[in-house]
N, C-alpha and C. Protein backbone atom coordinates (compact mmCIF):
# COMPACT_ATOMS: atom_id res chain seq x y z
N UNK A 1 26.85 41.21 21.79
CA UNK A 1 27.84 41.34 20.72
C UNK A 1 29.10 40.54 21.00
N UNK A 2 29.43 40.39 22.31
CA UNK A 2 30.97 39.59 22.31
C UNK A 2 30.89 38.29 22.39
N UNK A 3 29.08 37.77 22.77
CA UNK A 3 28.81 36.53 22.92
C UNK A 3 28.65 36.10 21.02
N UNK A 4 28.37 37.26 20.43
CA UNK A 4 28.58 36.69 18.95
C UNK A 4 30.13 36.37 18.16
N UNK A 5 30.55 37.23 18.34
CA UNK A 5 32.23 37.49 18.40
C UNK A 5 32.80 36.18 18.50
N UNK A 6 32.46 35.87 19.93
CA UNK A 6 33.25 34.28 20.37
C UNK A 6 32.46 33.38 19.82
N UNK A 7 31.27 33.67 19.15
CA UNK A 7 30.76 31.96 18.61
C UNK A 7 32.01 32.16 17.22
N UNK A 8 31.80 33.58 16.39
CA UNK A 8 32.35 33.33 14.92
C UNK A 8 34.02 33.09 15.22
N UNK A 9 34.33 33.61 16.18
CA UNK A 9 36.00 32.77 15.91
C UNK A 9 36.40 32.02 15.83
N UNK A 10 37.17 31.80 15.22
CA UNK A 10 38.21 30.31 15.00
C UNK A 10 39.22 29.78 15.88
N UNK A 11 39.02 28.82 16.34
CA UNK A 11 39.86 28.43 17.13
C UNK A 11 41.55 27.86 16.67
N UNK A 12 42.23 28.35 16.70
CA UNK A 12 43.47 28.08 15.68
C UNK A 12 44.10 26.08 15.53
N UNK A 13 43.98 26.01 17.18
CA UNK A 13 44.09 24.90 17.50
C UNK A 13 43.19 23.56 17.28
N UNK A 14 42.32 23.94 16.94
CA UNK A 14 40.92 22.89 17.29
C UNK A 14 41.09 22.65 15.60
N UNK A 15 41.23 24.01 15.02
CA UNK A 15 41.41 23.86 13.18
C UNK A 15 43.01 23.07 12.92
N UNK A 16 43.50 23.28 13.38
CA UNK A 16 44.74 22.39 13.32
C UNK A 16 44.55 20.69 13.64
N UNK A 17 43.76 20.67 14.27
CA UNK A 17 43.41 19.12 14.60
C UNK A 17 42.59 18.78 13.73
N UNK A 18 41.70 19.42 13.32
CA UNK A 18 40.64 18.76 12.11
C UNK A 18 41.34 18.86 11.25
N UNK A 19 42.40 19.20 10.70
CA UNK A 19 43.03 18.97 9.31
C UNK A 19 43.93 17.97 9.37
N UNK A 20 43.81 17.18 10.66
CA UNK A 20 44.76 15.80 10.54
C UNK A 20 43.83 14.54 10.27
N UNK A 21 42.82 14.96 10.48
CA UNK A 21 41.66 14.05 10.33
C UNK A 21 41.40 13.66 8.80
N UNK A 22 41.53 12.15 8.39
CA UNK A 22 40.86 12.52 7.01
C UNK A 22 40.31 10.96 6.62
N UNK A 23 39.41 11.46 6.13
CA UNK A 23 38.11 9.97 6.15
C UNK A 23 37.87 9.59 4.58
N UNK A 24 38.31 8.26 4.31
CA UNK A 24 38.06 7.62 2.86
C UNK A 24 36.51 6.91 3.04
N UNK A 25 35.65 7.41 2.37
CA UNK A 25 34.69 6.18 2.08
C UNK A 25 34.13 5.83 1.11
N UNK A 26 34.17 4.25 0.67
CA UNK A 26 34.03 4.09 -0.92
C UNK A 26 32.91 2.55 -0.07
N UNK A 27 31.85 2.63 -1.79
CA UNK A 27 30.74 1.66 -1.45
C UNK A 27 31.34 -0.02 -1.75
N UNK A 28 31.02 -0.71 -0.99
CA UNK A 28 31.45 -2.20 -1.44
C UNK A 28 31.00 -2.40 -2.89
N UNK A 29 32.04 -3.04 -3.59
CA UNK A 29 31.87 -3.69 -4.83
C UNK A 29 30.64 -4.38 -4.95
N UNK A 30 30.35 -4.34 -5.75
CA UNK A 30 28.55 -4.76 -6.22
C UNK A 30 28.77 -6.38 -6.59
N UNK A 31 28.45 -7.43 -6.22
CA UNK A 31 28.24 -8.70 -5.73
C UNK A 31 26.74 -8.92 -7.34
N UNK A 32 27.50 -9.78 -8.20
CA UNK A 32 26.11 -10.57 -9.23
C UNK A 32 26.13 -11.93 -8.82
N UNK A 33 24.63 -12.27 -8.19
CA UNK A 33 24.52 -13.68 -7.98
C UNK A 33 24.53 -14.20 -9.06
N UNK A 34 24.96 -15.54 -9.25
CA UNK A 34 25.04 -15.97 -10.79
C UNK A 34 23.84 -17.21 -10.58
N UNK A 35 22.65 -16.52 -10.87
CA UNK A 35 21.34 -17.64 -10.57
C UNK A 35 20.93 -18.24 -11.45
N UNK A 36 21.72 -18.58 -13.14
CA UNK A 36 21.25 -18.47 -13.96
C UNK A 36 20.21 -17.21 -14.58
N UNK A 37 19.91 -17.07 -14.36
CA UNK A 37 18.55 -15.51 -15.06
C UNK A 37 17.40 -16.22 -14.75
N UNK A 38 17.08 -16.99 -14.07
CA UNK A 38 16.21 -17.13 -13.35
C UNK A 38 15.19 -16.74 -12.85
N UNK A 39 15.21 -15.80 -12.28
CA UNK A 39 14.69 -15.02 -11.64
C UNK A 39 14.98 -13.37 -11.64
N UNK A 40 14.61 -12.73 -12.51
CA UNK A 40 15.35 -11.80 -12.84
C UNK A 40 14.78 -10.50 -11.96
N UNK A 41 15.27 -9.21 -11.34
CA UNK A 41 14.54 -8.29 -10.78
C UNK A 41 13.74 -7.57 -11.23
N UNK A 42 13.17 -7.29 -10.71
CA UNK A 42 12.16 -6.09 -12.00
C UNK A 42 11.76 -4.82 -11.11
N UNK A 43 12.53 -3.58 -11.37
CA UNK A 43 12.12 -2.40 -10.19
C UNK A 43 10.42 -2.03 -10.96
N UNK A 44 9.79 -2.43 -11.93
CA UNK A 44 8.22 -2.13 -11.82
C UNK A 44 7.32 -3.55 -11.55
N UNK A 45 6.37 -3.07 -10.90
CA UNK A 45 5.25 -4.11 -10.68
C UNK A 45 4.46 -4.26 -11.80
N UNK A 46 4.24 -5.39 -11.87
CA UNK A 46 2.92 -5.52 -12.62
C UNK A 46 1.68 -4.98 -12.30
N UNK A 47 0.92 -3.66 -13.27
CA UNK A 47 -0.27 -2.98 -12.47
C UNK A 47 -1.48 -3.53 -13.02
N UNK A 48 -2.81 -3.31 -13.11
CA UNK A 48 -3.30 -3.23 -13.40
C UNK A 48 -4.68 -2.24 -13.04
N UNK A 49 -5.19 -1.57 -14.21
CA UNK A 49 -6.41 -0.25 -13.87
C UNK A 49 -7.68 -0.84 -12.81
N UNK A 50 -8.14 -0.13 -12.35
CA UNK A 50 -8.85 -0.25 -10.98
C UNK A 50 -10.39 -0.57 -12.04
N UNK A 51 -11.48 -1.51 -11.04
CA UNK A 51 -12.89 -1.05 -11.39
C UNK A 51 -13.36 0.02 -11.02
N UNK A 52 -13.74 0.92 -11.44
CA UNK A 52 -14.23 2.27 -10.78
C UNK A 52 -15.93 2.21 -10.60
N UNK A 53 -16.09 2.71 -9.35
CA UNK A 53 -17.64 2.55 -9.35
C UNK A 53 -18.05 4.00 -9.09
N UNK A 54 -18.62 4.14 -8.05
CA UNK A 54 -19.16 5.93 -8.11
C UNK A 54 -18.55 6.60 -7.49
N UNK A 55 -17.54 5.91 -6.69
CA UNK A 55 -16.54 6.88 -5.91
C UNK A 55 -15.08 6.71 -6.55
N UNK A 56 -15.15 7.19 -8.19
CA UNK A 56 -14.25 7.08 -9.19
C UNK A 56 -12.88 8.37 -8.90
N UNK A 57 -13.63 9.34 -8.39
CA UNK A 57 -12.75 10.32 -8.18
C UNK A 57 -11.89 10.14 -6.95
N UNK A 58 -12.51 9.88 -6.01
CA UNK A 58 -11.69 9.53 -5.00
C UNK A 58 -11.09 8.24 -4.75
N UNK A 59 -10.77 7.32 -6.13
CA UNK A 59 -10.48 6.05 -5.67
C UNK A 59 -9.01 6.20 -6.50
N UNK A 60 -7.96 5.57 -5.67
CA UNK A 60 -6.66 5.20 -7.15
C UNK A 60 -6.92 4.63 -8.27
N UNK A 61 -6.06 5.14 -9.34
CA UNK A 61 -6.60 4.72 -10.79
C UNK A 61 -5.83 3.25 -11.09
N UNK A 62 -5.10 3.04 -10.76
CA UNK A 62 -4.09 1.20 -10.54
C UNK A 62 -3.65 1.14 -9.70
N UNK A 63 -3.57 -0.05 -9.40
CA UNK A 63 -3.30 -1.12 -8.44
C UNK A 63 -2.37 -1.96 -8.76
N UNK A 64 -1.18 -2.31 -7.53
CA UNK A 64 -0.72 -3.73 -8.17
C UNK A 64 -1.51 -5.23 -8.58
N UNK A 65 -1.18 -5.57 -8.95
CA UNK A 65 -1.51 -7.08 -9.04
C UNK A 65 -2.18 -7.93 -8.07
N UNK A 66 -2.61 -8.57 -7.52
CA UNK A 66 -2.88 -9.08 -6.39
C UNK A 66 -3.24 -8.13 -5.40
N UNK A 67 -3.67 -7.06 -5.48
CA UNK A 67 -4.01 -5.84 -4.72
C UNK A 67 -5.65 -5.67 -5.05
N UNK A 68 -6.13 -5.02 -4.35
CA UNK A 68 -7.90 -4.64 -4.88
C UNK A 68 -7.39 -2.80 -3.81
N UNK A 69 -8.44 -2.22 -4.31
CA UNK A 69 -8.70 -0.62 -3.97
C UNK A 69 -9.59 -1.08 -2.92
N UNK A 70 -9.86 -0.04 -2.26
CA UNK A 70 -10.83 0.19 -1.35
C UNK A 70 -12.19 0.43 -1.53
N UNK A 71 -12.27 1.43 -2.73
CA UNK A 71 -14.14 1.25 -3.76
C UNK A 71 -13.98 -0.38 -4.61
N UNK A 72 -12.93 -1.07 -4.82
CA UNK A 72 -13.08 -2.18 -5.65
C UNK A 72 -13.18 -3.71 -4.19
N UNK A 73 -12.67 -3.47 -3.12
CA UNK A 73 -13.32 -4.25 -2.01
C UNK A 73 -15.02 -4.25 -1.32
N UNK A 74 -15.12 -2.68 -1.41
CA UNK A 74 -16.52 -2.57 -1.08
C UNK A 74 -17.66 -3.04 -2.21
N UNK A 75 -16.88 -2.66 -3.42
CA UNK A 75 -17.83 -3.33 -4.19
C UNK A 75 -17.80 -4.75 -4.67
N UNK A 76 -16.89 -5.53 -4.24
CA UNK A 76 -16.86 -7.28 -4.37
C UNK A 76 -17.62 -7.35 -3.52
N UNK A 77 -17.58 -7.16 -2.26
CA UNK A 77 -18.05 -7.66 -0.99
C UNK A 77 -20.00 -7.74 -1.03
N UNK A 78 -19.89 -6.15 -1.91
CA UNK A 78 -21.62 -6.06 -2.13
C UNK A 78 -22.19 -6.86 -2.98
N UNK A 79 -21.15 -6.98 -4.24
CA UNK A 79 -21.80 -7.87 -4.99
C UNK A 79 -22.20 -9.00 -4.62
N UNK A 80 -21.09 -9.35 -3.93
CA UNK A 80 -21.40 -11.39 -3.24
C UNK A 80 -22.24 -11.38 -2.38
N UNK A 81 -22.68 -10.21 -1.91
CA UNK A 81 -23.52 -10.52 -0.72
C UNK A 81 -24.60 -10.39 -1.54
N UNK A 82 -25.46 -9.81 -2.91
CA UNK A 82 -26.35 -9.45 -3.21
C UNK A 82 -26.72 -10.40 -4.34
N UNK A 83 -25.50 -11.62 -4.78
CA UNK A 83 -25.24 -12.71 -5.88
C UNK A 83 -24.53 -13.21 -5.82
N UNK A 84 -24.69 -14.37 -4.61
CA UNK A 84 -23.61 -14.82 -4.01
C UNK A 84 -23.62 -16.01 -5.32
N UNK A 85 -24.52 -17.05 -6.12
CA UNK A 85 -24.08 -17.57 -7.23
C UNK A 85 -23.31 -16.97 -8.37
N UNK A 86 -23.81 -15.75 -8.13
CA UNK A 86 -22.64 -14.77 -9.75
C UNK A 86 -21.72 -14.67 -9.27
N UNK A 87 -21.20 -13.83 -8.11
CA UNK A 87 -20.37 -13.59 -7.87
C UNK A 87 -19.43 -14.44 -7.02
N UNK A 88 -19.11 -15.50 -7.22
CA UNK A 88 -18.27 -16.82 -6.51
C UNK A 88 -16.62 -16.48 -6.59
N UNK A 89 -16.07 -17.17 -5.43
CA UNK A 89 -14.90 -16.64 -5.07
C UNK A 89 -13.94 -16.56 -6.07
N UNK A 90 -14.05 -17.81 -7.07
CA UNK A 90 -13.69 -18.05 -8.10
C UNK A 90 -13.87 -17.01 -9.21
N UNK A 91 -14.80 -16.60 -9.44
CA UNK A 91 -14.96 -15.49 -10.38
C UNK A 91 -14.14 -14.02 -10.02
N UNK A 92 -14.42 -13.85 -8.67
CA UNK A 92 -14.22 -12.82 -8.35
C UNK A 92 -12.11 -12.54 -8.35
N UNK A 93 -12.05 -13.99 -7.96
CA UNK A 93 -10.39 -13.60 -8.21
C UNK A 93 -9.92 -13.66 -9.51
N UNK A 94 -10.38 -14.12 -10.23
CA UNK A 94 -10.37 -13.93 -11.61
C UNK A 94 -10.22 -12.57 -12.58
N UNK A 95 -11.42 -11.66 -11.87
CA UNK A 95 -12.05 -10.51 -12.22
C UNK A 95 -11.04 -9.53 -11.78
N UNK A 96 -10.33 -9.95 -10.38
CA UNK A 96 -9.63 -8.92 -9.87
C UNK A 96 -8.59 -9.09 -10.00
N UNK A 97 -7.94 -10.27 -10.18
CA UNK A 97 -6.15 -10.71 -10.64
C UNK A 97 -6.17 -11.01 -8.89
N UNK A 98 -6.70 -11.36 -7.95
CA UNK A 98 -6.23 -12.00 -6.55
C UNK A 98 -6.75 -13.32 -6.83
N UNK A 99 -5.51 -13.96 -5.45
CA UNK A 99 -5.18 -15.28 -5.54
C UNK A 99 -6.42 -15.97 -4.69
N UNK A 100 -6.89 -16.79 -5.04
CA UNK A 100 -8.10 -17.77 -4.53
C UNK A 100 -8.07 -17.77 -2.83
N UNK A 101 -6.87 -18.09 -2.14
CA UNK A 101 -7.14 -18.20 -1.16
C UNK A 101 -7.69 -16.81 -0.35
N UNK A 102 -6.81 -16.11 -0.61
CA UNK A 102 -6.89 -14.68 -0.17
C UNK A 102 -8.85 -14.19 -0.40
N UNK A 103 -9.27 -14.61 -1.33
CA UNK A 103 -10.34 -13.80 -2.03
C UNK A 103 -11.37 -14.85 -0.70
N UNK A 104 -10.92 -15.93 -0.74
CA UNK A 104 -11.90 -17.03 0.21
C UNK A 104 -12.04 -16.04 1.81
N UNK A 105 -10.70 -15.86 2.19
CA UNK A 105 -10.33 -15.20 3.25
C UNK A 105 -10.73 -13.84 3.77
N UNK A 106 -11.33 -13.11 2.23
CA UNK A 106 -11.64 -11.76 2.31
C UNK A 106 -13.34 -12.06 2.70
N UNK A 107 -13.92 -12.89 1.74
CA UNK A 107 -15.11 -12.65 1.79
C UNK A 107 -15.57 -13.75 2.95
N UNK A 108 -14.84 -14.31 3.82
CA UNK A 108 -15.02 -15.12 5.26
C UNK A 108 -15.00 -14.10 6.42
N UNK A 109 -13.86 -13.08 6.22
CA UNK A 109 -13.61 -12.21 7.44
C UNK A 109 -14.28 -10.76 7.22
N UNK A 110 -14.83 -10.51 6.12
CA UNK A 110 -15.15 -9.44 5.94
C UNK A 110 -16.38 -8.99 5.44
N UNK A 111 -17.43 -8.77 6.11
CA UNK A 111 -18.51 -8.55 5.76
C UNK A 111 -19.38 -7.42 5.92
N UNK A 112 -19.88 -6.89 4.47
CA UNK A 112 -20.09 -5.34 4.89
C UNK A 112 -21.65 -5.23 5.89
N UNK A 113 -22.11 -4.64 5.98
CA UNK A 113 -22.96 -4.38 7.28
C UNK A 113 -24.43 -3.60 6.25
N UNK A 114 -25.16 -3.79 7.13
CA UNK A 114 -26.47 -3.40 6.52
C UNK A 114 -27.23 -2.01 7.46
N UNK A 115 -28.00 -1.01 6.99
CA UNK A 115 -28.19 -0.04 7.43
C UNK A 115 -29.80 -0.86 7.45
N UNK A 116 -30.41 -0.49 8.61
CA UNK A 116 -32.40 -1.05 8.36
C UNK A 116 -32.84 0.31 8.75
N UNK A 117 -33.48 0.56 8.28
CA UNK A 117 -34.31 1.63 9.15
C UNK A 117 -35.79 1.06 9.80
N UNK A 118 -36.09 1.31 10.64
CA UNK A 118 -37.52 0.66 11.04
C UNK A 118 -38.66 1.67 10.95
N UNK A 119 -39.67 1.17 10.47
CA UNK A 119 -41.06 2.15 10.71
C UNK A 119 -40.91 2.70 11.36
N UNK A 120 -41.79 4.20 11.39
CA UNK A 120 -42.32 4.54 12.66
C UNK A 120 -43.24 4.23 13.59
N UNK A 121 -44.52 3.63 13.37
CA UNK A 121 -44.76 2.99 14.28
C UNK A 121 -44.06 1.52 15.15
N UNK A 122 -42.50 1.43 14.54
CA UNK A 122 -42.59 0.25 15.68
C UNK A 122 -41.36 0.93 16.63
N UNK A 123 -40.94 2.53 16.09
CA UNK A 123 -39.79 2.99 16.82
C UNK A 123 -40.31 3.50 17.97
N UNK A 124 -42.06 3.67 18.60
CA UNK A 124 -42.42 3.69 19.86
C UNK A 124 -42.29 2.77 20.60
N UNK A 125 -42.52 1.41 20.07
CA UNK A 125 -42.22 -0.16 20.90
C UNK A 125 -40.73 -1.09 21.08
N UNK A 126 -40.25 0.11 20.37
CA UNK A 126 -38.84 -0.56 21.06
C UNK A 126 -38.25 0.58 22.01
């Protein structure tokens, strides 16, 4: 109880010093580049709605621009691998709003993987 006592008191002196204290703070004046309008800001992106394939529920419904989803990568990647004339890099950035190089870059470094299963008779000989 007296260890509570001495936290709630006031110190007369210590309050006398904080009331000499006194702090102005104001935000710097706001600065307009004069760029012509040029280039103007825009706080929204340009979106656009996702391809949805079967994992519709669990996928985001838009995307920015130049962006692909994660069900809309797995499914470029399958397509080109399964029609690689239909599905050309060219088409595909087209289809998705990404930029050519990037789409070259995706489907160079990124390649989805294949599941085999083997007979049973040859899973004794290996």
């Amino acid at each position: 109880p007296e260890i509570e006592a001495e936290v709630r008191r006031k110190d007369a002196r210590l309050l006398s010093l904080l009331k000499d204290v006194y702090v102005e703070s104001r935000d710097p004046p706001a600065r307009v580049k004069d760029g012509g309008g040029e280039h103007l800001p825009s706080k929204l992106e340009e979106k656009r709605l996702t391809k949805l394939g079967h994992l519709g529920d669990l996928d985001v419904k838009k995307v920015s621009k130049g962006r692909i989803s994660i069900v809309e990568a797995l499914m470029l990647l399958n397509n080109h691998k399964l029609h690689p004339q239909t599905w050309t890099a060219e088409k595909i950035a087209v289809e998705y709003s990404l930029e050519l190089k990037d789409v070259h870059s995706l489907l160079e470094y990124f390649i989805p993987f294949t599941v085999q299963e083997f007979p049973k008779e040859t899973k004794k000989a290996i």
